[in-house]
Protein backbone atom coordinates (compact mmCIF):
# COMPACT_ATOMS: atom_id res chain seq x y z
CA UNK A 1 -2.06 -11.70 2.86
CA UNK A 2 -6.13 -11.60 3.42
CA UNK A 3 -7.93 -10.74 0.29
CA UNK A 4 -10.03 -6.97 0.28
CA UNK A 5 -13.49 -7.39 -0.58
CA UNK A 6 -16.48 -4.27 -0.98
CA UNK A 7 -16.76 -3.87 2.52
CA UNK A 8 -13.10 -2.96 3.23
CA UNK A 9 -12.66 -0.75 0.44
CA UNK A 10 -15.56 0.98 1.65
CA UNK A 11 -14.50 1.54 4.93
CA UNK A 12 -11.13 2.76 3.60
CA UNK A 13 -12.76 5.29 1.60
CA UNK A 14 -14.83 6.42 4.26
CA UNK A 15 -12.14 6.91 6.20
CA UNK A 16 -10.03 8.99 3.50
CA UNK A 17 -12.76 11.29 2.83
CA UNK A 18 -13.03 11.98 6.60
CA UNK A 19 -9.53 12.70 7.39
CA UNK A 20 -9.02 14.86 3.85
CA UNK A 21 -12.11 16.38 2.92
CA UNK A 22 -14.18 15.92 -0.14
CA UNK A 23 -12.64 18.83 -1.88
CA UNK A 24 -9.04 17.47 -1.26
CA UNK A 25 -9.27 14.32 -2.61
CA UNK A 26 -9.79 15.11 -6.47
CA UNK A 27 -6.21 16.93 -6.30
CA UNK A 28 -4.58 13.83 -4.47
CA UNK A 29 -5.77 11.75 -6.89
CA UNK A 30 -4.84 14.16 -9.84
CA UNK A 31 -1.36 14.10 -8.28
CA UNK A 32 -1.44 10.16 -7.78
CA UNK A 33 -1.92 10.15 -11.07
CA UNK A 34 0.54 12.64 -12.79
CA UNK A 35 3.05 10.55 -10.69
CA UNK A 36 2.03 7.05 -12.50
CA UNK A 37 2.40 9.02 -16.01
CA UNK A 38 5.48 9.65 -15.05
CA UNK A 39 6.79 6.68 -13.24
CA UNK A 40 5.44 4.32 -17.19
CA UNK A 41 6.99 6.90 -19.11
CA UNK A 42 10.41 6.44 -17.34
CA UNK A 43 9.91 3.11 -17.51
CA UNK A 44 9.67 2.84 -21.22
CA UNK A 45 12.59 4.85 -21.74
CA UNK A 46 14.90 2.71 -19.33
CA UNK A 47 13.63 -0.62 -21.48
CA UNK A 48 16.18 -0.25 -24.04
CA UNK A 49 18.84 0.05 -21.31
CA UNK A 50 17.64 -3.14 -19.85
CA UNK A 51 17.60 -5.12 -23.07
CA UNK A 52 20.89 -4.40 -24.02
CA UNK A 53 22.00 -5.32 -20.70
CA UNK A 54 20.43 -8.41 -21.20
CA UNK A 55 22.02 -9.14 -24.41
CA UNK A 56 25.82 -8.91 -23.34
């Protein structure tokens, strides 16, 4: 897998704020990241599970 540099991620964000809008984008990534919040949170709570797994 090629590394991205500057110039890539620039061009990708270019691109996103063509195809969504500039007004669009602060909600996406609002919802992007109310969905990592959640997706750590369940993650801590499913630790336990895992360690006891782990010690039978």
């Amino acid at each position: 897998m090629s590394n991205i540099g500057l110039p890539e991620i620039l061009i990708i964000g270019i691109i996103v704020l063509i195809l969504f809008g500039g007004k669009k984008i602060p909600e996406m990534m609002g919802g992007l990241g109310k969905g990592v919040k959640e997706f750590k949170k369940s993650m801590k709570e499913d630790e336990p599970a895992v360690d006891d797994e782990k010690k039978k």
